[in-house]
N, C-alpha and C. Protein backbone atom coordinates (compact mmCIF):
# COMPACT_ATOMS: atom_id res chain seq x y z
N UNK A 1 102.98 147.12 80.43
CA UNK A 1 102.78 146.11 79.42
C UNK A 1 104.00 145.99 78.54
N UNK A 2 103.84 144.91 78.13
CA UNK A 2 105.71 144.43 76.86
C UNK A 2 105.17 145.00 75.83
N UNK A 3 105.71 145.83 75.24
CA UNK A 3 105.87 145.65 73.78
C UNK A 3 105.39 144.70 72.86
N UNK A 4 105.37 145.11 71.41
CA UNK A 4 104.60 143.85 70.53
C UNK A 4 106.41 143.42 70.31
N UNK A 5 106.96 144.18 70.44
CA UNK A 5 108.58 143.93 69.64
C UNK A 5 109.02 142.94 70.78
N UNK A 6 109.05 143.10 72.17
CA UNK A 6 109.51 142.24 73.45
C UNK A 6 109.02 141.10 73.47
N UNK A 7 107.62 140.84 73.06
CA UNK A 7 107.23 139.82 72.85
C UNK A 7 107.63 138.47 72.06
N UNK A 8 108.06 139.43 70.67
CA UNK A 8 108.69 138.49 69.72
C UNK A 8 109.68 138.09 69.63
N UNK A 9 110.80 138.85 70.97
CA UNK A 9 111.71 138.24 70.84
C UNK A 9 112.00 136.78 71.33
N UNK A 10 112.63 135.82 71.20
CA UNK A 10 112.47 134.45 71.94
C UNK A 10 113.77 134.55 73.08
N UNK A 11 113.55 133.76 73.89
CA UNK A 11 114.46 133.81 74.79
C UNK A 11 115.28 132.51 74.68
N UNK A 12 116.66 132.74 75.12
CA UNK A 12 117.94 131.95 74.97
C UNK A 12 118.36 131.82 76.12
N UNK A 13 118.90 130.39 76.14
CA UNK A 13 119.71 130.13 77.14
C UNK A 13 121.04 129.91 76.78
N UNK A 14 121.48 130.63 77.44
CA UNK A 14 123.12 130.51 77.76
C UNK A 14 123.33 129.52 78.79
N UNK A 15 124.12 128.22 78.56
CA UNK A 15 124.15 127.43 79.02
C UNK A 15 125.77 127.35 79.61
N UNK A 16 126.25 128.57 78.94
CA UNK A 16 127.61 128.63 80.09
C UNK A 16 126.89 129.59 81.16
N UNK A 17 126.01 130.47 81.53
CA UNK A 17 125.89 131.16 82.74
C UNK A 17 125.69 130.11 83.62
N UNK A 18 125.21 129.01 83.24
CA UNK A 18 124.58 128.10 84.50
C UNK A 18 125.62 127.06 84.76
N UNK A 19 126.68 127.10 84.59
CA UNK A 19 127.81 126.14 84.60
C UNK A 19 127.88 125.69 86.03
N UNK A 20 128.05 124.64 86.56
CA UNK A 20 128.10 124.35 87.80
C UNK A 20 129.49 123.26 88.28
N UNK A 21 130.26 123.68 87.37
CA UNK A 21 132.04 123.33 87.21
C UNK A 21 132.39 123.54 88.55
N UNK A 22 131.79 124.95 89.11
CA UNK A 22 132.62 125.12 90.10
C UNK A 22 131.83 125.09 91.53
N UNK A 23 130.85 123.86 91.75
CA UNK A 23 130.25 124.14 92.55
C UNK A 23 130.63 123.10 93.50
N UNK A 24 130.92 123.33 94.95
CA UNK A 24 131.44 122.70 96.26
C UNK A 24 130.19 123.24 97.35
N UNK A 25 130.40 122.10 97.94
CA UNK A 25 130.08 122.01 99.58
C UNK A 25 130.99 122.14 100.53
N UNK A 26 130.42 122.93 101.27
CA UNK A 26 131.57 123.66 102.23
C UNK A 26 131.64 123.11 103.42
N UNK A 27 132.17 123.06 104.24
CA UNK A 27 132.63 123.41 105.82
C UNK A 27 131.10 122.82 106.49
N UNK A 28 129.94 123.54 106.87
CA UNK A 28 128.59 123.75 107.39
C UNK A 28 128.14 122.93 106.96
N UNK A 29 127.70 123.03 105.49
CA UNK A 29 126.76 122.19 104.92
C UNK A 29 127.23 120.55 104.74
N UNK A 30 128.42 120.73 104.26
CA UNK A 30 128.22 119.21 104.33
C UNK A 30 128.70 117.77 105.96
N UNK A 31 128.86 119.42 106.81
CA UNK A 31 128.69 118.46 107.80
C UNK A 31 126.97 118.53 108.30
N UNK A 32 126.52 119.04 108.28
CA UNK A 32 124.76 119.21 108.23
C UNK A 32 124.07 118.05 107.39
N UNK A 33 124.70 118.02 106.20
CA UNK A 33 123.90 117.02 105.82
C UNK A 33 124.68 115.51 106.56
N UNK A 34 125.99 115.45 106.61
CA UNK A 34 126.06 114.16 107.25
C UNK A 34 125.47 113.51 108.20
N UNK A 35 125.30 114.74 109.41
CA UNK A 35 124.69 114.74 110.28
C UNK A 35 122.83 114.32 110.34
N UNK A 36 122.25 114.98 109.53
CA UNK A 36 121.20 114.59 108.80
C UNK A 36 121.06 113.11 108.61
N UNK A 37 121.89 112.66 107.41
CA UNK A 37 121.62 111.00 107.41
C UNK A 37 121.98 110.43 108.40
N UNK A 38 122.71 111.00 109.08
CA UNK A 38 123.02 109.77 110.04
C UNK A 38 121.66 109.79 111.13
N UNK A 39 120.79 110.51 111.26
CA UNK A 39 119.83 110.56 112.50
C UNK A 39 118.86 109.65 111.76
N UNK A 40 118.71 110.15 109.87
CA UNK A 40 117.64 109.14 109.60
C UNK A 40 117.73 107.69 109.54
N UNK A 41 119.13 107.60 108.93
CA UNK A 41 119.71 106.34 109.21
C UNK A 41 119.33 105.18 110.80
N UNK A 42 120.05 106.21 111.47
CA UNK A 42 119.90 105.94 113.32
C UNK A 42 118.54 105.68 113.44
N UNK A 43 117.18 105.94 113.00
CA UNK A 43 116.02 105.93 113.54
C UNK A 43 115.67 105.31 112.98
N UNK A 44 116.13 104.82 111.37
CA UNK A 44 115.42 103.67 110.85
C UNK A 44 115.16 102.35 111.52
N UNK A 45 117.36 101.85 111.86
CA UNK A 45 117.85 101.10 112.66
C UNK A 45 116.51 100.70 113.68
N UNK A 46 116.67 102.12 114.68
CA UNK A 46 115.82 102.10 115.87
C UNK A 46 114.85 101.57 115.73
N UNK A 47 113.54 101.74 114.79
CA UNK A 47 112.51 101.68 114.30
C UNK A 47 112.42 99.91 113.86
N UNK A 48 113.10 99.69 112.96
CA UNK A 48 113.41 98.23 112.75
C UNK A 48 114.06 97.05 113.86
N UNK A 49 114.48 97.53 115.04
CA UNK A 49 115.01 97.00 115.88
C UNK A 49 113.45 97.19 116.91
N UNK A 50 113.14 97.91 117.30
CA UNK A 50 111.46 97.69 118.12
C UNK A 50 110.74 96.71 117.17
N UNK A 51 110.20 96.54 116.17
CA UNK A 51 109.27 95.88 115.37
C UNK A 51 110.06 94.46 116.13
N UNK A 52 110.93 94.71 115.64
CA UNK A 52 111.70 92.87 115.90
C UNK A 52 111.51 92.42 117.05
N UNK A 53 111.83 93.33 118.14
CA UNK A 53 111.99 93.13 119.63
C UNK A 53 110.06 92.63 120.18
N UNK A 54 109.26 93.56 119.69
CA UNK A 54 107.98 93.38 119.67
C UNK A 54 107.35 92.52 118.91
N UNK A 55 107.75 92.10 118.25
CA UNK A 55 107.23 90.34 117.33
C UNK A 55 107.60 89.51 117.97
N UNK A 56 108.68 89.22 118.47
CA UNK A 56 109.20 88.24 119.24
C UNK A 56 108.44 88.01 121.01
N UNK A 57 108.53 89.44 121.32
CA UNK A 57 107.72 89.20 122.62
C UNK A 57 106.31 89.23 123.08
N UNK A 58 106.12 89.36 121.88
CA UNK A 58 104.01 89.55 122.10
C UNK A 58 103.42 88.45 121.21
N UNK A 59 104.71 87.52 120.18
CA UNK A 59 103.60 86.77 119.41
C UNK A 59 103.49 85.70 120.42
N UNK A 60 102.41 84.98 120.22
CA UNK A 60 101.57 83.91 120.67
C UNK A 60 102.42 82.89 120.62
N UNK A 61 102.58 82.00 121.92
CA UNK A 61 103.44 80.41 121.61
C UNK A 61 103.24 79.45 120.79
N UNK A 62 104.33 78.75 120.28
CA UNK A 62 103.02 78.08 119.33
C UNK A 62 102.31 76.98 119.99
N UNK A 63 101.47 75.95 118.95
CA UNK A 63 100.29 75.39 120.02
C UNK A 63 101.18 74.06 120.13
N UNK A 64 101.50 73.71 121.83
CA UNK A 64 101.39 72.24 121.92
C UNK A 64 101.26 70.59 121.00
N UNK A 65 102.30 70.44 120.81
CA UNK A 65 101.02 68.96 119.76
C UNK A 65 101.37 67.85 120.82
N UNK A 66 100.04 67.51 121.24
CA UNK A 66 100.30 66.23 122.41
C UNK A 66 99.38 64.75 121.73
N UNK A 67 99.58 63.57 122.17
CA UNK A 67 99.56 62.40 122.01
C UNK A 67 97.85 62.65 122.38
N UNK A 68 97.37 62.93 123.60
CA UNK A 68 96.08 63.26 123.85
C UNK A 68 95.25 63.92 123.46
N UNK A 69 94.33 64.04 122.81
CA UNK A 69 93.16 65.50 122.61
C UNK A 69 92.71 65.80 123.59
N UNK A 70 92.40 67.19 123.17
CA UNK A 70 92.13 68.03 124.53
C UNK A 70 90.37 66.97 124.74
N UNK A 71 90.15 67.43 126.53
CA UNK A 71 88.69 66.89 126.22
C UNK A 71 87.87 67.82 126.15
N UNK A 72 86.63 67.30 125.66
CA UNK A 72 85.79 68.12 125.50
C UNK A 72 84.90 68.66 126.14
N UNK A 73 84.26 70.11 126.08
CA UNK A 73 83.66 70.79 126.71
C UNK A 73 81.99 70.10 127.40
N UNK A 74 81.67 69.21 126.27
CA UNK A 74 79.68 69.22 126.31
C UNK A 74 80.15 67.43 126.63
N UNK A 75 78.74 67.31 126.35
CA UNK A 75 78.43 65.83 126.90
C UNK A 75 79.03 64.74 125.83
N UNK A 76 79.14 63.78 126.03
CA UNK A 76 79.30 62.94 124.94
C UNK A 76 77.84 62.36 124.35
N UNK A 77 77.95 61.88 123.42
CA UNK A 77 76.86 61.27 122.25
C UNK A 77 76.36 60.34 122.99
N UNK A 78 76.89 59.44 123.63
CA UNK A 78 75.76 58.48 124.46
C UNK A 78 75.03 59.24 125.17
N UNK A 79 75.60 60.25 125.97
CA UNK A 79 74.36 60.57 127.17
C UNK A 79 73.32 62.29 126.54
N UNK A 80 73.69 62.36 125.52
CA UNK A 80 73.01 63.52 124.54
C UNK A 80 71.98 62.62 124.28
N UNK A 81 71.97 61.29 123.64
CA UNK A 81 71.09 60.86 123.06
C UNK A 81 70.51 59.97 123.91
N UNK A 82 70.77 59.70 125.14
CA UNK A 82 70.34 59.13 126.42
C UNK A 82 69.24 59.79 127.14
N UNK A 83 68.64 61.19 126.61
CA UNK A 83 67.68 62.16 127.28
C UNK A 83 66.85 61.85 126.94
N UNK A 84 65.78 61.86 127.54
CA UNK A 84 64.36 61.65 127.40
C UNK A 84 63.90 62.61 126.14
N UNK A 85 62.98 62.18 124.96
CA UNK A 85 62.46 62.55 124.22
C UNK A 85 60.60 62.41 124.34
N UNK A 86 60.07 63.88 124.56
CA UNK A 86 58.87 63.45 125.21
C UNK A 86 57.83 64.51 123.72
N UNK A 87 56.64 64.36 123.81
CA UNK A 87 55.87 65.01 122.42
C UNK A 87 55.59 65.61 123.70
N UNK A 88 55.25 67.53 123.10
CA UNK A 88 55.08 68.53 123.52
C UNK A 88 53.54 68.37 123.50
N UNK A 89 52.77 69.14 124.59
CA UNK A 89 51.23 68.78 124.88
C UNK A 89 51.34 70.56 125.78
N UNK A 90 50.58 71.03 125.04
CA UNK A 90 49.78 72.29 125.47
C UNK A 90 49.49 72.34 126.67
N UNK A 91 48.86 71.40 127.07
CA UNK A 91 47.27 71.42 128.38
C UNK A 91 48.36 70.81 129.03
N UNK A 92 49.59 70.16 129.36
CA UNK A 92 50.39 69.37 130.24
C UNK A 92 51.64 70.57 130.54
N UNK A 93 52.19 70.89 129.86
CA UNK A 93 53.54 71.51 129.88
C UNK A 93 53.16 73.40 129.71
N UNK A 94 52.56 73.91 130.59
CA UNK A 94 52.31 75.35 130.84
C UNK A 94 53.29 76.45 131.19
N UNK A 95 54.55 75.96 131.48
CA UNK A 95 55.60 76.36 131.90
C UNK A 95 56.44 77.17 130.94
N UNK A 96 56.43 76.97 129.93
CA UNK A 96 57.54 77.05 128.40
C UNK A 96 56.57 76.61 127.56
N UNK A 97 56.65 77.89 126.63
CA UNK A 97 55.75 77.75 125.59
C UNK A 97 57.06 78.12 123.82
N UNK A 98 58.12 78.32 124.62
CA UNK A 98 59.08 78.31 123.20
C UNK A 98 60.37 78.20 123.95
N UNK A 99 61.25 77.43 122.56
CA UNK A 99 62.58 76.93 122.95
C UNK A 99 63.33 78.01 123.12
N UNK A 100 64.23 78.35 124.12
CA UNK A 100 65.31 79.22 124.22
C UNK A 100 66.01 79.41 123.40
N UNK A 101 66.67 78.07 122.52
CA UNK A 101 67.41 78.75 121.73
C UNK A 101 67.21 78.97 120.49
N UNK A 102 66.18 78.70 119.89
CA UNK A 102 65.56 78.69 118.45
C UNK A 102 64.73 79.88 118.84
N UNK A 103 64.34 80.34 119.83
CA UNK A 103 62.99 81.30 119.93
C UNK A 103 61.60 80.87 119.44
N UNK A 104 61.74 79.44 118.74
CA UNK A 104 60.04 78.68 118.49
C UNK A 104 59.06 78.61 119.18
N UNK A 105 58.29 78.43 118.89
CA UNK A 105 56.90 78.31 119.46
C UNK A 105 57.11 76.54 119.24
N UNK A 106 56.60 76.34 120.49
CA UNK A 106 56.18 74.71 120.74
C UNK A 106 54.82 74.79 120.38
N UNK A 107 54.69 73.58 119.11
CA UNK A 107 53.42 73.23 118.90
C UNK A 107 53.10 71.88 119.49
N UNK A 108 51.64 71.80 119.69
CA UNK A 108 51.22 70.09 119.99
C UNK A 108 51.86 69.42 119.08
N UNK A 109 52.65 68.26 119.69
CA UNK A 109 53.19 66.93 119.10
C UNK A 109 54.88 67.35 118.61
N UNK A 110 54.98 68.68 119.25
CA UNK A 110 56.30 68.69 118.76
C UNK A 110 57.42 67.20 119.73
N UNK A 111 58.38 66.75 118.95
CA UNK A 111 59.89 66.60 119.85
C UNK A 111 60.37 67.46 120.56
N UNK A 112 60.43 67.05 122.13
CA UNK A 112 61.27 68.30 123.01
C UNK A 112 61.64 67.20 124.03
N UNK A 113 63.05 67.59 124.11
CA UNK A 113 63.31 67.09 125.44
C UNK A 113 64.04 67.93 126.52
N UNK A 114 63.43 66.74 127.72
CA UNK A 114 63.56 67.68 128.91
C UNK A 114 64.46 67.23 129.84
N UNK A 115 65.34 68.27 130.30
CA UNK A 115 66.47 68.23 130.92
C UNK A 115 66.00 67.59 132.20
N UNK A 116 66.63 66.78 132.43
CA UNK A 116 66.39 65.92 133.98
C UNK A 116 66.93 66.35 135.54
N UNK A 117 67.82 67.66 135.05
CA UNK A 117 68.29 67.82 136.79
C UNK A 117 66.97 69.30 136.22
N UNK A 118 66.83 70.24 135.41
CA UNK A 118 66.16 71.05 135.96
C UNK A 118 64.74 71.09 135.46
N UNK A 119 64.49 70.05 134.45
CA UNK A 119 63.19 69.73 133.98
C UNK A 119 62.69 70.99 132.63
N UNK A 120 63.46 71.80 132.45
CA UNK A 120 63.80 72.53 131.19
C UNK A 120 63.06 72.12 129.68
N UNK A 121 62.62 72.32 129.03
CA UNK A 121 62.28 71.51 127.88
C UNK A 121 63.23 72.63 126.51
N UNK A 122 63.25 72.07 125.45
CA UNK A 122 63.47 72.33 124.22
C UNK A 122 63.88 71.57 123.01
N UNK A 123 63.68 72.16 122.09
CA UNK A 123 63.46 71.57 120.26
C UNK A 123 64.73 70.17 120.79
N UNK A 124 64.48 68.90 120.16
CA UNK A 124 65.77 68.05 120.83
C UNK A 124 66.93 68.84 119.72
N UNK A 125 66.45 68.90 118.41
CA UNK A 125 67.24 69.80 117.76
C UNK A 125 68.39 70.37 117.90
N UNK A 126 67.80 71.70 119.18
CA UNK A 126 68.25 72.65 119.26
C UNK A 126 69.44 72.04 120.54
N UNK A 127 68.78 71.63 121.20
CA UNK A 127 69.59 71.12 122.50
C UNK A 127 70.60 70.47 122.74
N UNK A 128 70.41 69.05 121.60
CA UNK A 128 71.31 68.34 120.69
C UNK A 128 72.59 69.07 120.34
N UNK A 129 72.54 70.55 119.65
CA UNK A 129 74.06 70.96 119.11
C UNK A 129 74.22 72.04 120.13
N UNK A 130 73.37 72.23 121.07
CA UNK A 130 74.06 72.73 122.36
C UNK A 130 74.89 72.10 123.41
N UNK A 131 74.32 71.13 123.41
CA UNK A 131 74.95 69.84 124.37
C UNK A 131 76.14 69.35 123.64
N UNK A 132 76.92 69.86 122.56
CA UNK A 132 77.71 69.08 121.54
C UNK A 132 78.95 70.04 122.37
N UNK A 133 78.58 71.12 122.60
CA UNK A 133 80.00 71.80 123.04
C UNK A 133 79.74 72.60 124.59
N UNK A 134 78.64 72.20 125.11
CA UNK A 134 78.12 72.64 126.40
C UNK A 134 77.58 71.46 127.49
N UNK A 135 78.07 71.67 128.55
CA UNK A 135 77.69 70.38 129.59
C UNK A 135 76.55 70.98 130.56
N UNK A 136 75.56 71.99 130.17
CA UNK A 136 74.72 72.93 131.20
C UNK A 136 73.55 73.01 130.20
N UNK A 137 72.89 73.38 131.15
CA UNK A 137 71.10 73.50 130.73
C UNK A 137 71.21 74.76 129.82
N UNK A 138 71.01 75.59 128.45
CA UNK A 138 70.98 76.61 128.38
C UNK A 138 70.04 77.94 129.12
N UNK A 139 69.34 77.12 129.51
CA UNK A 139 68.55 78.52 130.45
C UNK A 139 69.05 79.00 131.60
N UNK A 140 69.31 77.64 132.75
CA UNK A 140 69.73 77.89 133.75
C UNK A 140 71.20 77.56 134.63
N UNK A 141 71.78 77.16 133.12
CA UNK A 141 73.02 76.69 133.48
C UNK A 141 73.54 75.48 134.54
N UNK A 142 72.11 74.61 135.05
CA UNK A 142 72.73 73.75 135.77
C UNK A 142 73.24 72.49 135.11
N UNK A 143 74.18 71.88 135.96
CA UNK A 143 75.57 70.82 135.05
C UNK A 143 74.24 70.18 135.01
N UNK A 144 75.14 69.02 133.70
CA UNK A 144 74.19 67.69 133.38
C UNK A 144 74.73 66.65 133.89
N UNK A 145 76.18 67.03 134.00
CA UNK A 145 76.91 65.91 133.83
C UNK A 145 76.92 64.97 135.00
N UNK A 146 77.00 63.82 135.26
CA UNK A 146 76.56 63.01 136.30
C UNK A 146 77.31 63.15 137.36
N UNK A 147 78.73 63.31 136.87
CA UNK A 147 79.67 63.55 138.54
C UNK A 147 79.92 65.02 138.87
N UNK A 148 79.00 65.97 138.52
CA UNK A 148 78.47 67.24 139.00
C UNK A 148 78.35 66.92 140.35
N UNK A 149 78.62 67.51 141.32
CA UNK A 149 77.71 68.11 142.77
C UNK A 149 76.95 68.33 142.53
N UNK A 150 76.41 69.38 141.69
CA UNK A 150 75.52 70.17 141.64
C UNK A 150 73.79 69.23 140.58
């Protein structure tokens, strides 16, 4: 243990012991450190030169701008609204008792219409904004479209 006397003394700095007047880098070290930056240096480079090389070859082309619009996937509005619209009847239509794509229950007197190549029914609703970007039955996928084969 210190003393009560060691305690009280305060401590001083001598600020000539720590003089650093005479302090050099030698021979080793300061080729070590040159050597040093230059690898981090070198790998930054490296590092910044991939990013670039890889932006350039993986981004996306840009898009086309043509005189034409693309066409579209589903039917057009005349022949969407060209489908038979028939009232849903219990005791007649035993086949489908809810629309595919709403998951509803068909009640008596609902609106449903029914697809004409596969005889399909559903909400016109629902069918309506299917047919907006789709040219196929949603159940069974057969075309609607008139110059189908199929």
């Amino acid at each position: 243990m210190a003393s009560p006397q060691e305690s009280t003394q305060q401590f001083r700095w001598h600020y000539a012991e720590f003089d650093d007047a005479d302090f050099q880098v030698k021979g080793r070290s300061l080729f070590f450190c040159v050597v040093l930056i230059s690898i981090i240096l070198l790998a930054t480079l490296l590092f910044l030169y991939a990013r670039w090389v890889c932006n350039i070859e993986y981004s996306p082309p840009p898009p086309a701008f043509s005189a034409t619009p693309a066409p579209s996937r589903g039917l057009d509005p005349t022949a969407i609204n060209g489908l038979p619209i028939v009232l849903y009847r219990c005791s007649v239509m035993m086949e489908s008792s809810e629309c595919c794509i709403c998951l509803g229950i068909f009640g008596d007197g609902d609106k449903v219409k029914e697809l004409p190549s596969c005889k399909h029914v559903f909400h016109s609703e629902c069918v309506d904004i299917w047919l907006i970007t789709h040219s196929s039955c949603p159940l069974c996928r057969a075309s609607l479209r008139p110059d189908s084969p199929v």
